[in-house]
PDB file of N, CA and C in Angstrom:
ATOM      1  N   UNK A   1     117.115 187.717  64.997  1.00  0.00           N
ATOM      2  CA  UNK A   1     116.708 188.167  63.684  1.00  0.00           C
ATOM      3  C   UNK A   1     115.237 188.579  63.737  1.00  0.00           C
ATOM      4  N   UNK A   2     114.637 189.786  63.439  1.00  0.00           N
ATOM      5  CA  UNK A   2     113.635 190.297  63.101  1.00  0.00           C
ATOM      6  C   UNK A   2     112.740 189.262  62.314  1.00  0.00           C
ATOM      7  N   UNK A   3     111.559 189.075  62.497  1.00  0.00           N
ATOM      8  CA  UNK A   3     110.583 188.235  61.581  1.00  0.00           C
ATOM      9  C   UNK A   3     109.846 189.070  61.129  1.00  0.00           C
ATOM     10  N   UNK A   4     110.371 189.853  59.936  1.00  0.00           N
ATOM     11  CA  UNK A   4     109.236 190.667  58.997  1.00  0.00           C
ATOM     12  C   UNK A   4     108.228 190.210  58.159  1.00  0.00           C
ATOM     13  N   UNK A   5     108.183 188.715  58.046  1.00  0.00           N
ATOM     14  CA  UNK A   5     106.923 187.917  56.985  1.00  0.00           C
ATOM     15  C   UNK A   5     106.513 187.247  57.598  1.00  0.00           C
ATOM     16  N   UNK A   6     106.411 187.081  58.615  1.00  0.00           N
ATOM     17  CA  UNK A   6     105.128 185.861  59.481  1.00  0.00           C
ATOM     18  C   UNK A   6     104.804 186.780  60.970  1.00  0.00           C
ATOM     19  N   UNK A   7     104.592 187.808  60.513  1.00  0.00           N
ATOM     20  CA  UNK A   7     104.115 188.445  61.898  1.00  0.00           C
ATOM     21  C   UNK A   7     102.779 188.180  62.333  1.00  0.00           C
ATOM     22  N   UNK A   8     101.711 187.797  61.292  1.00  0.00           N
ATOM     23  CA  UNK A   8     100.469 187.830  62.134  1.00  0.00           C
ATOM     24  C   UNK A   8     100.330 186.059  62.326  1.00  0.00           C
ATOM     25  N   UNK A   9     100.996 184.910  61.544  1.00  0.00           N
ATOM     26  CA  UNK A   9     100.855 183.862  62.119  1.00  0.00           C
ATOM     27  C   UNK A   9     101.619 182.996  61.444  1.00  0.00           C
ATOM     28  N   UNK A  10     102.727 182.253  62.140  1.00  0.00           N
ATOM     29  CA  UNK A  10     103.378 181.103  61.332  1.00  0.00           C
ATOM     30  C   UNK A  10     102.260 179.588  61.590  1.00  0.00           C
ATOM     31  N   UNK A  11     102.653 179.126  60.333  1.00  0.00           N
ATOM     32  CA  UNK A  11     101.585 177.770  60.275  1.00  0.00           C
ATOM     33  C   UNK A  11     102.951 176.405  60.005  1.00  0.00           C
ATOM     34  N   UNK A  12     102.992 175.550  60.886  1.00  0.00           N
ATOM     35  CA  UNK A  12     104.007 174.422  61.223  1.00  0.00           C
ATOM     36  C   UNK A  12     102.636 173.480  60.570  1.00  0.00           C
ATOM     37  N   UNK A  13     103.590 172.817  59.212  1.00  0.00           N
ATOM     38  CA  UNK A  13     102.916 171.111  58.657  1.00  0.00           C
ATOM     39  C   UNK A  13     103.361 170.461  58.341  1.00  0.00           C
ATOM     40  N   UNK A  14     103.029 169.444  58.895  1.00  0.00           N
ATOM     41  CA  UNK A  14     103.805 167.856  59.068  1.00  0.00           C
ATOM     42  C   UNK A  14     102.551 167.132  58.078  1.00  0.00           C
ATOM     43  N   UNK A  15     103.759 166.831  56.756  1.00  0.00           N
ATOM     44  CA  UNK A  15     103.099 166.234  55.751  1.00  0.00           C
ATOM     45  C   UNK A  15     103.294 164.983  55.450  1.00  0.00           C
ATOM     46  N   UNK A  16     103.698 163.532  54.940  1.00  0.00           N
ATOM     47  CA  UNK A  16     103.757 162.852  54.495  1.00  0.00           C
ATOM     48  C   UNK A  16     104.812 163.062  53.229  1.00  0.00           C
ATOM     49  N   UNK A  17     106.111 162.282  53.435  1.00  0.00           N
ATOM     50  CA  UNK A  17     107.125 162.661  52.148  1.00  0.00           C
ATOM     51  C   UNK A  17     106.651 161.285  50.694  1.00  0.00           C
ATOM     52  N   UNK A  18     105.355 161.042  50.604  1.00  0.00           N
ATOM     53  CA  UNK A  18     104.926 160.591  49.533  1.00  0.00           C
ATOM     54  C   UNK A  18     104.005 161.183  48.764  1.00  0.00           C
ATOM     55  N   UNK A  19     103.605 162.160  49.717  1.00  0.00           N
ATOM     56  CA  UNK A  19     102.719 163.535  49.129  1.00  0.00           C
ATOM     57  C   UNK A  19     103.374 164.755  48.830  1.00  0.00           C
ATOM     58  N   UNK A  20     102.814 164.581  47.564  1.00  0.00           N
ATOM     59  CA  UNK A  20     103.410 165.695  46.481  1.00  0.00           C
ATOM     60  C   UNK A  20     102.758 167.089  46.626  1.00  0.00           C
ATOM     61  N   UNK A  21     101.584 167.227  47.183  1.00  0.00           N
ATOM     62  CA  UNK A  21     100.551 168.318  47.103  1.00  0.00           C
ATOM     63  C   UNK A  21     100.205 169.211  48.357  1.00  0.00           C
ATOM     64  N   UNK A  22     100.495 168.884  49.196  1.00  0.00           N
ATOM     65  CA  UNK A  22     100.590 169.587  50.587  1.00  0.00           C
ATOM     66  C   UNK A  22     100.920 170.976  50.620  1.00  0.00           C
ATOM     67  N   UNK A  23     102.350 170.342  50.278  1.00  0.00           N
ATOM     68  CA  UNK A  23     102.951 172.318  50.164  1.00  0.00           C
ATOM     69  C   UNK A  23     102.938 173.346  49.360  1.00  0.00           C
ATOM     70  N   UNK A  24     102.513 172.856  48.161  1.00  0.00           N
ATOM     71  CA  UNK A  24     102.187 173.803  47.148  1.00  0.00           C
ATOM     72  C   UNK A  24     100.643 173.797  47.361  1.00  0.00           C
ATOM     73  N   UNK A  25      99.727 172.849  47.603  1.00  0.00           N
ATOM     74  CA  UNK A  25      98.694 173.834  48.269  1.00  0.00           C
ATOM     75  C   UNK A  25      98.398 174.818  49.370  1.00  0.00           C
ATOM     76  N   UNK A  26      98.589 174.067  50.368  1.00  0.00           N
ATOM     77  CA  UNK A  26      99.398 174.850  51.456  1.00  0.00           C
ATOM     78  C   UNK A  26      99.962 176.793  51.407  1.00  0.00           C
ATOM     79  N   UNK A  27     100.671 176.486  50.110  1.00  0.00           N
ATOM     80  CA  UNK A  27     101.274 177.820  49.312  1.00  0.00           C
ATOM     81  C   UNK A  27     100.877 178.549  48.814  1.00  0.00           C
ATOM     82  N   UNK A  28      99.786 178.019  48.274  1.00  0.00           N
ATOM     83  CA  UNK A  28      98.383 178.716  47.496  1.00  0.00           C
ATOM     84  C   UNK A  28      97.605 179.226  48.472  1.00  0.00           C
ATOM     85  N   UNK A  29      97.135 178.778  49.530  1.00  0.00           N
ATOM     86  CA  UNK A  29      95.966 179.374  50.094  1.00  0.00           C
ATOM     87  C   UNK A  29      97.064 180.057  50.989  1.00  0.00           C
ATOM     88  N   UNK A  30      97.770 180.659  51.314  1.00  0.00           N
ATOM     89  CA  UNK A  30      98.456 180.896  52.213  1.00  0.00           C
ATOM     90  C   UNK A  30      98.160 182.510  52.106  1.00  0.00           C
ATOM     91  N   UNK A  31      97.488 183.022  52.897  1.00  0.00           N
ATOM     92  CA  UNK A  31      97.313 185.002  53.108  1.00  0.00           C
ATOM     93  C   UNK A  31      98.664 185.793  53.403  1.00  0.00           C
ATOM     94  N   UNK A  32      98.575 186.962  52.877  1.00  0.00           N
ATOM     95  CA  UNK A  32      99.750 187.774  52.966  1.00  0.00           C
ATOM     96  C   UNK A  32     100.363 187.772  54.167  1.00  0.00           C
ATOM     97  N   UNK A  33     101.361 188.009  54.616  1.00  0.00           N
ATOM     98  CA  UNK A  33     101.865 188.145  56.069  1.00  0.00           C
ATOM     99  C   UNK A  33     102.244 186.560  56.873  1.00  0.00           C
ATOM    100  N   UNK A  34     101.511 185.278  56.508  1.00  0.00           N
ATOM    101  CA  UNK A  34     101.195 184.256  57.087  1.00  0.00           C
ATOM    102  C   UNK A  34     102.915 182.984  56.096  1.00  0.00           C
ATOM    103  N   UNK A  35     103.469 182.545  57.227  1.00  0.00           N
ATOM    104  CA  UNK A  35     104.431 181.738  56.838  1.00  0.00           C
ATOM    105  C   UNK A  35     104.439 180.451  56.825  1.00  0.00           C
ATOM    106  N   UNK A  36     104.327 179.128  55.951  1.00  0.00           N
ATOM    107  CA  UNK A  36     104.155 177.936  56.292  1.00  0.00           C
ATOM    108  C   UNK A  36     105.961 177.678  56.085  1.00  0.00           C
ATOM    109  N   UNK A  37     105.806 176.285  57.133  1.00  0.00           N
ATOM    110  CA  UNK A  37     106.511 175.819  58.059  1.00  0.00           C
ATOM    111  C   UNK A  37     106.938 174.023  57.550  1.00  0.00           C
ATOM    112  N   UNK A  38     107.193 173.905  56.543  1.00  0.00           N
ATOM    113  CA  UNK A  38     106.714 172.627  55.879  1.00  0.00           C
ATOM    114  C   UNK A  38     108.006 171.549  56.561  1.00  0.00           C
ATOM    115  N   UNK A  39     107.591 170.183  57.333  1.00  0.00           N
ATOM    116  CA  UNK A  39     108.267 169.045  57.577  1.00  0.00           C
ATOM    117  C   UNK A  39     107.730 168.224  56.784  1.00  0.00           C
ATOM    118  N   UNK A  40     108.578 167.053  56.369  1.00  0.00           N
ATOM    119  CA  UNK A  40     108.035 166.519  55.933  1.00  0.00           C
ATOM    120  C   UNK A  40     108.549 164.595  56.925  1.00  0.00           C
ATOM    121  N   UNK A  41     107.411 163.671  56.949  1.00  0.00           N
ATOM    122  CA  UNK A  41     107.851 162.497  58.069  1.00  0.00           C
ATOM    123  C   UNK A  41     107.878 161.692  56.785  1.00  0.00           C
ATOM    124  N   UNK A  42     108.812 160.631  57.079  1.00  0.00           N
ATOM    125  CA  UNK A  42     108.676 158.459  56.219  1.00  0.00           C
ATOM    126  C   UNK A  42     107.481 158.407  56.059  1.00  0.00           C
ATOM    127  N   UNK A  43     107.140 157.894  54.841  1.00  0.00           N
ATOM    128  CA  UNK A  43     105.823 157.937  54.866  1.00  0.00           C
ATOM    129  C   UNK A  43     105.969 156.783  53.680  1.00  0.00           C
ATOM    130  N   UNK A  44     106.469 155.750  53.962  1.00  0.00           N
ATOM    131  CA  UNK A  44     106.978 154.741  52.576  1.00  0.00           C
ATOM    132  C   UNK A  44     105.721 154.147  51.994  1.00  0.00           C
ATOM    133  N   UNK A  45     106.035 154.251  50.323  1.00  0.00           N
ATOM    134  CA  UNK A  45     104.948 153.003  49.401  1.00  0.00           C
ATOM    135  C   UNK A  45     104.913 151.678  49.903  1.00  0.00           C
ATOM    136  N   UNK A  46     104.204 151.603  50.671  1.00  0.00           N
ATOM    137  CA  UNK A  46     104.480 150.264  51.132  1.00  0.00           C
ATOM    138  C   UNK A  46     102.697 149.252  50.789  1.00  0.00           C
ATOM    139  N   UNK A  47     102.316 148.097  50.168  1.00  0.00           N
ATOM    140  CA  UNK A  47     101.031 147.936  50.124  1.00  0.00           C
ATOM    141  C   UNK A  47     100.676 147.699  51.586  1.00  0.00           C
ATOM    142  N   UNK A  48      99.059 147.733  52.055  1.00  0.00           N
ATOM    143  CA  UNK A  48      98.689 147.464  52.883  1.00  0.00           C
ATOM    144  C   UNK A  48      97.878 146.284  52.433  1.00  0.00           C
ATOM    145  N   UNK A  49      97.688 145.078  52.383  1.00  0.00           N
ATOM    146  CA  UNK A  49      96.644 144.021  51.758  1.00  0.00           C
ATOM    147  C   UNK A  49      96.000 144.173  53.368  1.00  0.00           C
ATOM    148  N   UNK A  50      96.727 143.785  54.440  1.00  0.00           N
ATOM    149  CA  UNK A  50      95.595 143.325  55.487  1.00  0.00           C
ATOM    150  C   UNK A  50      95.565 144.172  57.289  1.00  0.00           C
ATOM    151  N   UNK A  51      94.967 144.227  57.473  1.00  0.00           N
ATOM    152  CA  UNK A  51      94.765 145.714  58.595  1.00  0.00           C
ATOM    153  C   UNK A  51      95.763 145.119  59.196  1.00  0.00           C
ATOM    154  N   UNK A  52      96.642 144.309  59.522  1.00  0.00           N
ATOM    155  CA  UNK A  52      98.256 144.568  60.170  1.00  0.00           C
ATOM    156  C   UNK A  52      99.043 144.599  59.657  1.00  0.00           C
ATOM    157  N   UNK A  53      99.367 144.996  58.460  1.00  0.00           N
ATOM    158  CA  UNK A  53     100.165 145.886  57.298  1.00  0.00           C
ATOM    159  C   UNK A  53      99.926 147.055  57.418  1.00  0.00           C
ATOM    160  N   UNK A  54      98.448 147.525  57.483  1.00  0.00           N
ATOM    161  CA  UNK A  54      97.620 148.648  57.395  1.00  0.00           C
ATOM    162  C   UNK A  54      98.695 149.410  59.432  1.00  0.00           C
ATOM    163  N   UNK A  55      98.061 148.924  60.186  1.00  0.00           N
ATOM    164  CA  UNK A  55      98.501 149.222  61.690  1.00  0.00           C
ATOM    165  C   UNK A  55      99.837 149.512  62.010  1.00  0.00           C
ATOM    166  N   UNK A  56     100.926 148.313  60.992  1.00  0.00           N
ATOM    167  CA  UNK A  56     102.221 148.453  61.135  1.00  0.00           C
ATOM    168  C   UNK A  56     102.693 149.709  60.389  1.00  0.00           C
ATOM    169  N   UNK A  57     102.242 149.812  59.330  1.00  0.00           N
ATOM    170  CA  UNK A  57     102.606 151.386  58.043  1.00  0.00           C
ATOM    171  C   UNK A  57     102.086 152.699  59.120  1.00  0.00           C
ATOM    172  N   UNK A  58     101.075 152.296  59.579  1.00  0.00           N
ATOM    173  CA  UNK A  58     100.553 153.643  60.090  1.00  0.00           C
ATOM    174  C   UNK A  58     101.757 154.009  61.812  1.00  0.00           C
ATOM    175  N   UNK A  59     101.770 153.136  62.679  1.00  0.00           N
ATOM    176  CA  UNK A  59     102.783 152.795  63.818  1.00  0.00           C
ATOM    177  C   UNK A  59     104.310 153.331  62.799  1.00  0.00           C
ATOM    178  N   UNK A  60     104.903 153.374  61.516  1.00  0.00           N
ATOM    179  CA  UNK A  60     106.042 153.352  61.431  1.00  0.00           C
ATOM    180  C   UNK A  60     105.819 154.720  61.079  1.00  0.00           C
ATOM    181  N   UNK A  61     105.380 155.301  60.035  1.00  0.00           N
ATOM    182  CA  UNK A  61     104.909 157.000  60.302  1.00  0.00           C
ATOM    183  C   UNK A  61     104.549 157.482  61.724  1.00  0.00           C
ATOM    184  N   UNK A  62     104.114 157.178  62.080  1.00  0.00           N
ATOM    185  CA  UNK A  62     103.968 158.300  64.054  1.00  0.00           C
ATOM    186  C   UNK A  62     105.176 157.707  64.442  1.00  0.00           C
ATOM    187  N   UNK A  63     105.496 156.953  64.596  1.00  0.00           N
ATOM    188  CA  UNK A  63     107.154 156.817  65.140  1.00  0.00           C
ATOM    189  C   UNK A  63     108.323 158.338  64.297  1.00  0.00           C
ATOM    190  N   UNK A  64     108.193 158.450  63.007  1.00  0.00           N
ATOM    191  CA  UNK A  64     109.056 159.682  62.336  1.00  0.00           C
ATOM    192  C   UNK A  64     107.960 160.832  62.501  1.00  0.00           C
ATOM    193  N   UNK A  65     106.792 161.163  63.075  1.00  0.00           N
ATOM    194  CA  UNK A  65     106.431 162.233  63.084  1.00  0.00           C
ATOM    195  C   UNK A  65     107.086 163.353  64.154  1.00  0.00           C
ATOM    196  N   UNK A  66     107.587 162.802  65.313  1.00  0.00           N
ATOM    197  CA  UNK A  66     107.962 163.391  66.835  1.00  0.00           C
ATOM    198  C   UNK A  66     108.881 163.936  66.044  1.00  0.00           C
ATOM    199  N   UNK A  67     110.009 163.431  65.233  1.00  0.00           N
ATOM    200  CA  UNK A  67     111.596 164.300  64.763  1.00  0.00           C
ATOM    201  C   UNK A  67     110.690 165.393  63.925  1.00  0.00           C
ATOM    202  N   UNK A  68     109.347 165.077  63.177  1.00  0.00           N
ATOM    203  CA  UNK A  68     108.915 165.900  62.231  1.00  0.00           C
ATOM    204  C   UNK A  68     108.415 167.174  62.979  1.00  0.00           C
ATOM    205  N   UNK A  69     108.007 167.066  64.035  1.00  0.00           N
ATOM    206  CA  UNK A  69     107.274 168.433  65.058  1.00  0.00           C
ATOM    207  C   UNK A  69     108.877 168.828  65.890  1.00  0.00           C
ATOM    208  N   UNK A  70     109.462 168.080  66.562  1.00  0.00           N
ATOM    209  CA  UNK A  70     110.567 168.874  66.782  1.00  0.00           C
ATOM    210  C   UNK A  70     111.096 169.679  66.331  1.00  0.00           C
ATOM    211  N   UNK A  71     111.490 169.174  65.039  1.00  0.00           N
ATOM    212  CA  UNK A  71     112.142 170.158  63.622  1.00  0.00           C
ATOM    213  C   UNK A  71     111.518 171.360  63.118  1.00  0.00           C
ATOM    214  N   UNK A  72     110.065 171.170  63.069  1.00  0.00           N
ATOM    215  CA  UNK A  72     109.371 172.722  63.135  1.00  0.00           C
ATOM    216  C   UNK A  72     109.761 173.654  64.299  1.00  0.00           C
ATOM    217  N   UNK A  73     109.378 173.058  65.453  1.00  0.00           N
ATOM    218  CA  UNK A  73     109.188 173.687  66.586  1.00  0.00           C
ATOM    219  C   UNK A  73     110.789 174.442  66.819  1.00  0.00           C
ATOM    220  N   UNK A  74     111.546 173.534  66.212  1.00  0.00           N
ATOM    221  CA  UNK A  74     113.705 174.352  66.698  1.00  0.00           C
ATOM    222  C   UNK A  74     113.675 174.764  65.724  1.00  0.00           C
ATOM    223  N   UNK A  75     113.593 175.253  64.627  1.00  0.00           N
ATOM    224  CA  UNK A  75     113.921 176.332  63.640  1.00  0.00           C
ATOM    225  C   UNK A  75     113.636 177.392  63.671  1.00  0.00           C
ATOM    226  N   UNK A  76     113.108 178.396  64.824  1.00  0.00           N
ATOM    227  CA  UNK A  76     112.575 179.134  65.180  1.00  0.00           C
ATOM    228  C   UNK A  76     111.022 179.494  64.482  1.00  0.00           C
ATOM    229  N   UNK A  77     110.394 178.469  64.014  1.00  0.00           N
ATOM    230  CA  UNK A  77     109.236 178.830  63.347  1.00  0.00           C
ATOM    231  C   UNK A  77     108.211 179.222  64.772  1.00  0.00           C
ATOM    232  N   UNK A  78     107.865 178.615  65.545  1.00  0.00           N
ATOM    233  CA  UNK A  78     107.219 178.453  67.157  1.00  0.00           C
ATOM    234  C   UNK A  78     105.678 178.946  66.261  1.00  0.00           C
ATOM    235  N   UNK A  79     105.103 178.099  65.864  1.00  0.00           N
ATOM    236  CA  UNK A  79     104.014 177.955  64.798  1.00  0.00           C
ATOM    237  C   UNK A  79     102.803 178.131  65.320  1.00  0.00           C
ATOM    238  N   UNK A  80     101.959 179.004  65.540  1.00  0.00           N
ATOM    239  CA  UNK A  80     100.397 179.785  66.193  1.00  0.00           C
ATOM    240  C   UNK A  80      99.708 177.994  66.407  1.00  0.00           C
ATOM    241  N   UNK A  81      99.757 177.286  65.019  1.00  0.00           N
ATOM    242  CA  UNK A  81      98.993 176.568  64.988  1.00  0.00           C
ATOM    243  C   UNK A  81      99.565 175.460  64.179  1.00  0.00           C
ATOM    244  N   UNK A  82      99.625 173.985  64.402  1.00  0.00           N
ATOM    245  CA  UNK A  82     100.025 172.963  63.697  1.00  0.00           C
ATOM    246  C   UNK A  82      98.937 172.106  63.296  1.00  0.00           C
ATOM    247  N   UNK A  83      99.334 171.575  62.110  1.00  0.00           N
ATOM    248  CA  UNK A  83      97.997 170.542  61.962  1.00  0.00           C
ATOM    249  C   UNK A  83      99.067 169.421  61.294  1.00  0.00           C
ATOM    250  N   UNK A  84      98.776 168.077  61.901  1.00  0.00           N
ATOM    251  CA  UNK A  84      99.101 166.810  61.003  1.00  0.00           C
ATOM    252  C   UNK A  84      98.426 166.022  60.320  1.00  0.00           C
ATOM    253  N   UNK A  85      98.812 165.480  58.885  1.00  0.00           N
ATOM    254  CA  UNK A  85      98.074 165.321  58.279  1.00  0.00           C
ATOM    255  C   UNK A  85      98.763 163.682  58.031  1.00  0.00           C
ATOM    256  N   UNK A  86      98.074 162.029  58.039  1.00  0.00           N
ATOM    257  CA  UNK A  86      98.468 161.134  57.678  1.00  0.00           C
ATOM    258  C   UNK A  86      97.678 160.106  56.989  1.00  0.00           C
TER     259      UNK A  86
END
């Protein structure tokens, strides 16, 4: 299939599925021609009271980020540039 709307650069982002604002900003700044690529990883409400709550929440997000960059990367997006955001 021809890619007539992301010819000068697809953009692959791996967001957090407790964040609401990513992709519609993301959407906004986004220049003509340029395609975002939106995954989204677990990213659970969970409290953190003490930095091994804090270590374990953060360890259980990068564990679902790898399916989150795979999934960009096989949809044929093959993205100029990725950025993760956690």
């Amino acid at each position: 299939m021809a890619d007539t709307l992301g010819r000068p650069m697809k953009l692959g982002v791996l967001a957090p599925s407790n964040n609401t604002s990513v992709q519609p900003e993301y959407d906004a700044m986004r220049p003509p021609g340029v395609t975002n690529h939106v995954r989204r990883f677990r990213a659970p409400n969970a409290l953190s009271r003490t930095d091994v709550e804090f270590r374990q929440q953060l360890e259980n997000m990068r564990a679902t980020m790898v399916d989150g960059i795979d999934e960009v990367l096989t949809f044929g997006a093959r993205p100029h540039h990725s950025r993760q955001r956690a």
